[in-house]
N, C-alpha and C. Protein backbone atom coordinates (compact mmCIF):
# COMPACT_ATOMS: atom_id res chain seq x y z
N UNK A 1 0.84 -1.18 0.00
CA UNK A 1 0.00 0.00 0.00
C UNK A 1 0.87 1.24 0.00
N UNK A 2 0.21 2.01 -0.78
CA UNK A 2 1.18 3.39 -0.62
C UNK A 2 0.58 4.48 -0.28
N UNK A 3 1.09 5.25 0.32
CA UNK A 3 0.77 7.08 1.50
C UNK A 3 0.78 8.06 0.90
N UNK A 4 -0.53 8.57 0.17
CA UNK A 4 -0.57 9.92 -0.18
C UNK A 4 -1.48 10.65 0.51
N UNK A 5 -1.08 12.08 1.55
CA UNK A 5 -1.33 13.21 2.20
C UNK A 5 -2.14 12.14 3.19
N UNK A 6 -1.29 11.55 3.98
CA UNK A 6 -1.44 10.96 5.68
C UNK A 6 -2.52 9.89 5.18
N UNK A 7 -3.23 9.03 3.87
CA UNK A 7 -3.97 8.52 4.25
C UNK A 7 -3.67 7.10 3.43
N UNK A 8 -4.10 5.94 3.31
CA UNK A 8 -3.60 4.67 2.66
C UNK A 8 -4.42 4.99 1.39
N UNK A 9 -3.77 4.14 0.66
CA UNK A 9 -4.52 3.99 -1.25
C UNK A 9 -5.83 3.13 -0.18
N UNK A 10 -7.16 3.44 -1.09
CA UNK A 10 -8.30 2.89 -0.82
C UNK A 10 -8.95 3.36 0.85
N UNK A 11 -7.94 4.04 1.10
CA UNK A 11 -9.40 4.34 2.09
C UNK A 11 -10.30 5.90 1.58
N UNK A 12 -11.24 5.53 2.18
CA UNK A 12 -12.60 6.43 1.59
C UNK A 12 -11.51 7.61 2.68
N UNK A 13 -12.20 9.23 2.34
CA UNK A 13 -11.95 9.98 3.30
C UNK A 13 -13.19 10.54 3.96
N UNK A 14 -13.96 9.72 3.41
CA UNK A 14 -15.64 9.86 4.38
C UNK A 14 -15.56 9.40 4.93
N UNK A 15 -16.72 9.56 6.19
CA UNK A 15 -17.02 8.91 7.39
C UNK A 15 -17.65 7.68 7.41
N UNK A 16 -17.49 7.08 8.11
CA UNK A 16 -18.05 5.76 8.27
C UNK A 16 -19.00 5.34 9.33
N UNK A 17 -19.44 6.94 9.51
CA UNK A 17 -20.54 6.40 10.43
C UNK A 17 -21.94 6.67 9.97
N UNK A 18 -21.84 6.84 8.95
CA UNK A 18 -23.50 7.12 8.13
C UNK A 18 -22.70 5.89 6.61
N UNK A 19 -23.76 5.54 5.90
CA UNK A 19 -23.86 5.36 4.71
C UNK A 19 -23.98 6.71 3.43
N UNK A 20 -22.98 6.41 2.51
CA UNK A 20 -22.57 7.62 1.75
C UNK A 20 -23.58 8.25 1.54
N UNK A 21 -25.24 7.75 1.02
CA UNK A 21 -26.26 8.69 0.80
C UNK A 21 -26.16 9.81 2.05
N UNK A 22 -26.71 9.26 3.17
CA UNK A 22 -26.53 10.15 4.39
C UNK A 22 -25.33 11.06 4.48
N UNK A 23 -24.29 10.59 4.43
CA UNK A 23 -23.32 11.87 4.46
C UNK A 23 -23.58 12.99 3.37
N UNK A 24 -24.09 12.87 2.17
CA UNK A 24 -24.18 13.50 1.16
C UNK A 24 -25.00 14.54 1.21
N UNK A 25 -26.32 13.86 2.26
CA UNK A 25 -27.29 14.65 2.26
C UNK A 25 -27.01 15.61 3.64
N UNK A 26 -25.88 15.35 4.73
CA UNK A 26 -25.81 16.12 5.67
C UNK A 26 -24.57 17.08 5.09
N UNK A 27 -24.09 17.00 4.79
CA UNK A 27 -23.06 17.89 3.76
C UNK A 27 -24.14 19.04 3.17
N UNK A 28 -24.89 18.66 2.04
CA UNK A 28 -25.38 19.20 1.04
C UNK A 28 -26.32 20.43 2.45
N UNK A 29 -26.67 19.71 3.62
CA UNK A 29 -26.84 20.46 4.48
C UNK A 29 -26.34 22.04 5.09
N UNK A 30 -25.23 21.76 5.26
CA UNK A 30 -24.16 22.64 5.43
C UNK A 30 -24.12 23.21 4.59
N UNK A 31 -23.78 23.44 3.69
CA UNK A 31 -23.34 23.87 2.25
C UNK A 31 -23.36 25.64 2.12
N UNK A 32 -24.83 25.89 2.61
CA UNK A 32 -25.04 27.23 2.47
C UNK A 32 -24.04 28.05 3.72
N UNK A 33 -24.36 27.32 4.74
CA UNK A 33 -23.79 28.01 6.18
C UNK A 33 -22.36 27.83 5.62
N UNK A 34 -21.60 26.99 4.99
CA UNK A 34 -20.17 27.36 5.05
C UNK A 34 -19.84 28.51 4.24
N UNK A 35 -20.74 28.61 2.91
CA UNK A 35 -20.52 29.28 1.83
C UNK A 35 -20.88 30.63 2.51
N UNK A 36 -22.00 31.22 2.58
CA UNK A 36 -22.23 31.82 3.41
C UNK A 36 -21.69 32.87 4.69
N UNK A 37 -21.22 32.00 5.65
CA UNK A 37 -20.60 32.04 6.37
C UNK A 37 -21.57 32.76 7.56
N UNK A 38 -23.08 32.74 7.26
CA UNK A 38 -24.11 32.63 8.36
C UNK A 38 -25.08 31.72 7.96
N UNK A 39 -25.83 31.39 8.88
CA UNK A 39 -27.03 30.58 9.08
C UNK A 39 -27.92 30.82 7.89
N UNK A 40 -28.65 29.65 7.06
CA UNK A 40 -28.98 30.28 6.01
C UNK A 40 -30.69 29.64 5.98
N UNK A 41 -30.74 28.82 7.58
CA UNK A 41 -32.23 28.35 7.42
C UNK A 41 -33.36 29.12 7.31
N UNK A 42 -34.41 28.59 6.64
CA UNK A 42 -35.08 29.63 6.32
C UNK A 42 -36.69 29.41 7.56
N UNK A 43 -36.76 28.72 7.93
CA UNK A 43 -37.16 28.51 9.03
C UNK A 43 -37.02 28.87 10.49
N UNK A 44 -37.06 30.48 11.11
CA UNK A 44 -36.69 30.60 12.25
C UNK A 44 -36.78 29.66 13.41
N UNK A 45 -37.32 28.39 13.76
CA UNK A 45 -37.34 27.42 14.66
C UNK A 45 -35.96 26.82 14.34
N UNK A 46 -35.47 26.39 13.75
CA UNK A 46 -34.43 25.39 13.39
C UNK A 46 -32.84 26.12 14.03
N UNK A 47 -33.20 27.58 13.98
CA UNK A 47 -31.88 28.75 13.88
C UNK A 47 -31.49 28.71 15.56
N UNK A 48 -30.09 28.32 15.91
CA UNK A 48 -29.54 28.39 16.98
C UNK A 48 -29.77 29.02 17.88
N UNK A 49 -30.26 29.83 18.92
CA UNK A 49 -30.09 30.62 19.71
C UNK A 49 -29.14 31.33 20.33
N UNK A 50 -28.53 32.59 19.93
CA UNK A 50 -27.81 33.05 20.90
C UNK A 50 -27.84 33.40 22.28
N UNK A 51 -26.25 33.69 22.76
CA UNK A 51 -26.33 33.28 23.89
C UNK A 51 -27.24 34.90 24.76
N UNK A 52 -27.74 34.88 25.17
CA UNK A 52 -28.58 36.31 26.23
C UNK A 52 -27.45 37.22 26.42
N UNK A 53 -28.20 38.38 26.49
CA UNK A 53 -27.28 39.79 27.31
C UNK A 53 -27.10 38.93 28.55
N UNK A 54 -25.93 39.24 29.17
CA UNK A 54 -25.82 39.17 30.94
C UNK A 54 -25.59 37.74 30.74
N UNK A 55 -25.80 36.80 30.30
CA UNK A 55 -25.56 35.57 30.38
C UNK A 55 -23.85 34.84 30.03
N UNK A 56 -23.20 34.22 31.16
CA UNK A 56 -21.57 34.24 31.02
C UNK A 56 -21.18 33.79 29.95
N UNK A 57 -19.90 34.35 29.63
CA UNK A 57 -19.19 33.18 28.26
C UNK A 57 -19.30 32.01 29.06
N UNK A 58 -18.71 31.44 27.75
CA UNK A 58 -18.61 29.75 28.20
C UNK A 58 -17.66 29.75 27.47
N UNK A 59 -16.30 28.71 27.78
CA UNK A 59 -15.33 27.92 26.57
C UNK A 59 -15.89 26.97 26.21
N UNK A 60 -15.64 26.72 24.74
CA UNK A 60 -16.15 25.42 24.22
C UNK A 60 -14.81 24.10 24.05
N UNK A 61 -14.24 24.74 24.67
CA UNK A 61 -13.04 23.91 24.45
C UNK A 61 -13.23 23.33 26.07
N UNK A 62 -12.76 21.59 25.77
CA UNK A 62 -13.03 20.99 27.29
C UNK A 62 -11.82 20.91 28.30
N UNK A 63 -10.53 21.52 27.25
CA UNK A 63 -9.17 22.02 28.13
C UNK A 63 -9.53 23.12 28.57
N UNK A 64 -10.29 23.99 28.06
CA UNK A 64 -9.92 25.58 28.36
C UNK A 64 -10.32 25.55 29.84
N UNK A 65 -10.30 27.02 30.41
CA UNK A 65 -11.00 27.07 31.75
C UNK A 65 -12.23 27.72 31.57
N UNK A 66 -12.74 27.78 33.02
CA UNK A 66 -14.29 28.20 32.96
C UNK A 66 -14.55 30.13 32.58
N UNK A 67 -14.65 30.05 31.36
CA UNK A 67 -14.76 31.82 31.55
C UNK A 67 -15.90 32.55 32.17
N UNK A 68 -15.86 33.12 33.27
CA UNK A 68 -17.06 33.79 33.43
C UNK A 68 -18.71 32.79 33.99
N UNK A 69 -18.00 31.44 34.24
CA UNK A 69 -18.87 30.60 34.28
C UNK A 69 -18.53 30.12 35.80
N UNK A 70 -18.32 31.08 36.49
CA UNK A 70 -18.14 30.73 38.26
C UNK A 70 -18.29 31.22 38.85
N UNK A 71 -19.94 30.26 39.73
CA UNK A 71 -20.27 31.20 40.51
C UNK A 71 -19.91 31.97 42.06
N UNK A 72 -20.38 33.38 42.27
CA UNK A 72 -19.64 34.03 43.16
C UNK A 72 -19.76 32.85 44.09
N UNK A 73 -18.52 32.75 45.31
CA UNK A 73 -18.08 32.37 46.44
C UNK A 73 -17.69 30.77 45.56
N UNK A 74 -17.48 30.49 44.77
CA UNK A 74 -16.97 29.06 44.28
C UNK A 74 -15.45 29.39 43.32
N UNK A 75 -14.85 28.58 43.44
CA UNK A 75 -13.58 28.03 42.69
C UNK A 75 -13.52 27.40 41.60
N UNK A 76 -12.77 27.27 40.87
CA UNK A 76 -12.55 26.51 39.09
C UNK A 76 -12.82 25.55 39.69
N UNK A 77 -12.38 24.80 40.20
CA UNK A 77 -11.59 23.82 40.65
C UNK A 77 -13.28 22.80 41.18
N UNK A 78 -13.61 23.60 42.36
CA UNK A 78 -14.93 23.33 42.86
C UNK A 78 -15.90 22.92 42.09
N UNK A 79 -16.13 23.95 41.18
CA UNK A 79 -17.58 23.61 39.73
C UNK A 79 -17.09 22.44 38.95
N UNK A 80 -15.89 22.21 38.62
CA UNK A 80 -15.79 20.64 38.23
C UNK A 80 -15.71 19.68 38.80
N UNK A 81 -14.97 19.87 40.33
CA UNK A 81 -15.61 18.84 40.57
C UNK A 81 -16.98 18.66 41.06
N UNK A 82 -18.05 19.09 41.28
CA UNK A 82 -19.04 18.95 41.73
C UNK A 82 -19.82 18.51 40.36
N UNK A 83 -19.12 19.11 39.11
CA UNK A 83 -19.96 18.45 37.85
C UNK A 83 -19.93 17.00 37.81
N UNK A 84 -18.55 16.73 38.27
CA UNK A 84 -18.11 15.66 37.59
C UNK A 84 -18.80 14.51 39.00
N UNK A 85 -19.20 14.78 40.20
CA UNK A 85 -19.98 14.16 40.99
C UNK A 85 -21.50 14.40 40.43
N UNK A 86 -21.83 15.18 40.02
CA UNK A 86 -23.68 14.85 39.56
C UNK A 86 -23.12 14.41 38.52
N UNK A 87 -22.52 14.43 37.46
CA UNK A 87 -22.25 13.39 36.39
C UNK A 87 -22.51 11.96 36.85
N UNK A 88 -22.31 11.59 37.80
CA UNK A 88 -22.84 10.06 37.68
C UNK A 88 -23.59 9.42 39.16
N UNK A 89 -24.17 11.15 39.57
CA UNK A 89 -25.59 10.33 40.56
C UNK A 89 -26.42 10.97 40.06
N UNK A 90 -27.33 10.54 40.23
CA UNK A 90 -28.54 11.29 39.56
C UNK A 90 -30.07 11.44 40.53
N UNK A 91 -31.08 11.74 39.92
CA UNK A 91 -31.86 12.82 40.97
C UNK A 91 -32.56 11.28 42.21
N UNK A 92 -32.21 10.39 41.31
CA UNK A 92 -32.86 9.03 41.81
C UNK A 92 -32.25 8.41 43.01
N UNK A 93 -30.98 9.27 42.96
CA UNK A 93 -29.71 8.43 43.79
C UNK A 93 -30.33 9.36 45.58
N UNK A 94 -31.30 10.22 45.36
CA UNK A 94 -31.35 11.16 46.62
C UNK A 94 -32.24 10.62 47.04
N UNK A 95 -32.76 11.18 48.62
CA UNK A 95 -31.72 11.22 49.46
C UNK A 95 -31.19 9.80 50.04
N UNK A 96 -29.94 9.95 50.57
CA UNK A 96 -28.60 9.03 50.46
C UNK A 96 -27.95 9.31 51.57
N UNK A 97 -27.86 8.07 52.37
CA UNK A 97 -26.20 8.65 53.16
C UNK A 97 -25.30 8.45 52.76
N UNK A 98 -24.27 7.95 52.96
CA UNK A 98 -22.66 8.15 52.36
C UNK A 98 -22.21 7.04 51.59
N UNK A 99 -22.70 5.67 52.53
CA UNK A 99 -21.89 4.63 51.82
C UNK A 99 -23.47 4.08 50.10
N UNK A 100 -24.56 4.46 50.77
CA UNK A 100 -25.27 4.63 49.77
C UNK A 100 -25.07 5.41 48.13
N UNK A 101 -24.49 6.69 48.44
CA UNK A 101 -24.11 6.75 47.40
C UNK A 101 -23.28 6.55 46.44
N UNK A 102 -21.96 6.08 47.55
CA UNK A 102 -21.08 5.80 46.93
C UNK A 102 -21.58 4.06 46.18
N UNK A 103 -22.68 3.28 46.76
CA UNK A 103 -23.27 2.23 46.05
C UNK A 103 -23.98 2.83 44.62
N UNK A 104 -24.15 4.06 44.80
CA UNK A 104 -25.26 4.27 43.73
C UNK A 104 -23.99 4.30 42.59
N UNK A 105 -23.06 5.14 42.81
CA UNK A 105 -21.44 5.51 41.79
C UNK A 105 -20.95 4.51 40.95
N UNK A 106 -21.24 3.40 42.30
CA UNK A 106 -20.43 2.01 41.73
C UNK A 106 -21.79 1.37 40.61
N UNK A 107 -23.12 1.50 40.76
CA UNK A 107 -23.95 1.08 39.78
C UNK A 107 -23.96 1.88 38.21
N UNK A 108 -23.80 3.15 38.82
CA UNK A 108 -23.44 3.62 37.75
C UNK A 108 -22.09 3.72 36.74
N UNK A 109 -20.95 2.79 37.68
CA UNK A 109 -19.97 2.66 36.79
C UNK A 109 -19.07 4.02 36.70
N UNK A 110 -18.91 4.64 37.86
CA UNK A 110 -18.36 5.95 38.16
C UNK A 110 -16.82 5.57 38.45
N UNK A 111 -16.12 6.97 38.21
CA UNK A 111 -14.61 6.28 37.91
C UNK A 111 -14.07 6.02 39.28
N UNK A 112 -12.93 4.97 39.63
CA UNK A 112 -12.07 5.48 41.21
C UNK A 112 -12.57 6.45 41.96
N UNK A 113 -11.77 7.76 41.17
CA UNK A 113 -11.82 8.86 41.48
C UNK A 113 -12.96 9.52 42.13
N UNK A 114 -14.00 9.44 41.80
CA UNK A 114 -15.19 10.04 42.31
C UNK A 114 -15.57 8.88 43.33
N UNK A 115 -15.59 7.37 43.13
CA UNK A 115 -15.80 6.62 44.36
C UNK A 115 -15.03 6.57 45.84
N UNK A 116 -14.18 7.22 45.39
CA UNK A 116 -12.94 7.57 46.44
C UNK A 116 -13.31 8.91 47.33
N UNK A 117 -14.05 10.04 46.55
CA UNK A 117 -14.15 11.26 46.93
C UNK A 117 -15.74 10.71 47.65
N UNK A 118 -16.49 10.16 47.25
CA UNK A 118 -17.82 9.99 48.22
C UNK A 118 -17.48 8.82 49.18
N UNK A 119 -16.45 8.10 49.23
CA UNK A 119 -15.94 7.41 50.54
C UNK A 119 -15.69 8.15 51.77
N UNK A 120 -14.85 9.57 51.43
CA UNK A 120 -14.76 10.56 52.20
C UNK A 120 -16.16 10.84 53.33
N UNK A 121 -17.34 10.93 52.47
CA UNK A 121 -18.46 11.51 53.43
C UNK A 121 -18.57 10.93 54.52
N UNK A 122 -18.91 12.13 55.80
CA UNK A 122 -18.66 11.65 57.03
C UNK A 122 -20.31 10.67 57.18
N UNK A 123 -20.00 9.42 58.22
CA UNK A 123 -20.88 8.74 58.17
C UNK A 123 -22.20 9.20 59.58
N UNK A 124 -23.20 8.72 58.58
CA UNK A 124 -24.70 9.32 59.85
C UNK A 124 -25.30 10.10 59.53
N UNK A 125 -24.60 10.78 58.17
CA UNK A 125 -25.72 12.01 57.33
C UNK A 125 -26.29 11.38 56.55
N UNK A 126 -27.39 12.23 55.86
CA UNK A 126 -28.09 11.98 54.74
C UNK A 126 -28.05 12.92 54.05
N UNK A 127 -28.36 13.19 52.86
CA UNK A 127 -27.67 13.76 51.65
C UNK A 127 -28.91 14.17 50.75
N UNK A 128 -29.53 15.26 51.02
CA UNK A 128 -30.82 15.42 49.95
C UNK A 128 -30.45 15.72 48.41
N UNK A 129 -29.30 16.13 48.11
CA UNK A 129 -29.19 16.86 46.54
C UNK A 129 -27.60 16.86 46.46
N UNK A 130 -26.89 17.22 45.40
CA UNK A 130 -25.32 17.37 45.18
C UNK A 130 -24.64 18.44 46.03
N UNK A 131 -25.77 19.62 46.14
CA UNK A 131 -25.13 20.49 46.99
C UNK A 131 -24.27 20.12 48.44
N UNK A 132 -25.45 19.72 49.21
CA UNK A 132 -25.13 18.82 50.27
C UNK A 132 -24.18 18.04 50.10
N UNK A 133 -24.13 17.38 49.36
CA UNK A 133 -22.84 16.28 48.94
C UNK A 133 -21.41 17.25 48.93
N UNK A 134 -21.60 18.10 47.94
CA UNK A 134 -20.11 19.12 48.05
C UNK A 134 -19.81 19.79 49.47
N UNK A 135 -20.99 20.46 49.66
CA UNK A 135 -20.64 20.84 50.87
C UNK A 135 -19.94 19.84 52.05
N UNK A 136 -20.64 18.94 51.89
CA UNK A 136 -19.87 17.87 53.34
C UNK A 136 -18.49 17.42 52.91
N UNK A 137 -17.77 17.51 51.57
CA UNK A 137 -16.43 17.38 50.71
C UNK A 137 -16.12 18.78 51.21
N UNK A 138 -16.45 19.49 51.85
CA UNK A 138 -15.41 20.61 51.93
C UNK A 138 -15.25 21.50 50.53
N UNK A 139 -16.32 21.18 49.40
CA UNK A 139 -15.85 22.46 48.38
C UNK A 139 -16.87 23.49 48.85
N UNK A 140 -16.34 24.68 48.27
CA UNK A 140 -17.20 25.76 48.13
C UNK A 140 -18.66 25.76 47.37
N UNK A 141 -19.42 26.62 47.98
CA UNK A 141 -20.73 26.43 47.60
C UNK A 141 -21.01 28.16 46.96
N UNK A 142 -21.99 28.38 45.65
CA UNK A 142 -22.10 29.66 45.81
C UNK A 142 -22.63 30.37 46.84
N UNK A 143 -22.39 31.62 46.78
CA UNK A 143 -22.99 32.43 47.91
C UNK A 143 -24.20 33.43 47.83
């Protein structure tokens, strides 16, 4: 086989997660918006929403940091992790005491890391919502 511009003889440079009709027709989609270089639906329902006056940036990048997206009396640091704890309990998992939730983590297939951090909770509480949960971890809560 031979290498022209990073890719092998015979491979497609389409995707392989639709069948070629489908890609063709989500392409042919795009088409105007690239050309364009705005939104060209003609249907106001379909058209994105921007983001509100007063409402924070956000990065869309999942390295970047939080711009403008932290709330007063909380830390970078804090809002992820507290995401990354409701990331895998959910509203079903409440209320909970400690080693309970950390049962609920493990059903859900939650990493070490977060089963390790709800091992922490001191035992004899109960736990109505995530807030509660951070708070008894010692992160900051908004104010």
């Amino acid at each position: 086989m031979s290498e022209t511009d990073d890719q092998f003889a015979g491979v497609s440079s389409r995707s392989d997660k639709h069948n070629p009709r489908v890609d063709e027709e989500l392409e042919h989609e795009i088409q105007g918006m690239l050309k364009a270089g705005h939104a060209t639906r003609s249907e106001e329902f379909r058209e994105v929403e921007p983001v509100a006056e007063g409402e924070p940036d956000t990065a869309t990048s999942p390295n970047s940091t939080l711009i403008g997206g932290v709330p007063v009396g909380m830390t970078e640091d804090a809002v992820v992790a507290r995401a990354e704890l409701a990331r895998w309990l959910v509203r079903a998992d409440f209320p909970a005491d400690g080693p309970g939730l950390v049962e609920a983590a493990l059903d859900h297939r939650a990493p070490d890391a977060v089963v390790a951090e709800l091992q922490r909770l001191p035992d004899g509480e109960t736990y109505e919502r995530i807030g509660d949960v951070a708070r008894a971890l010692g992160y900051p809560t908004e104010t």
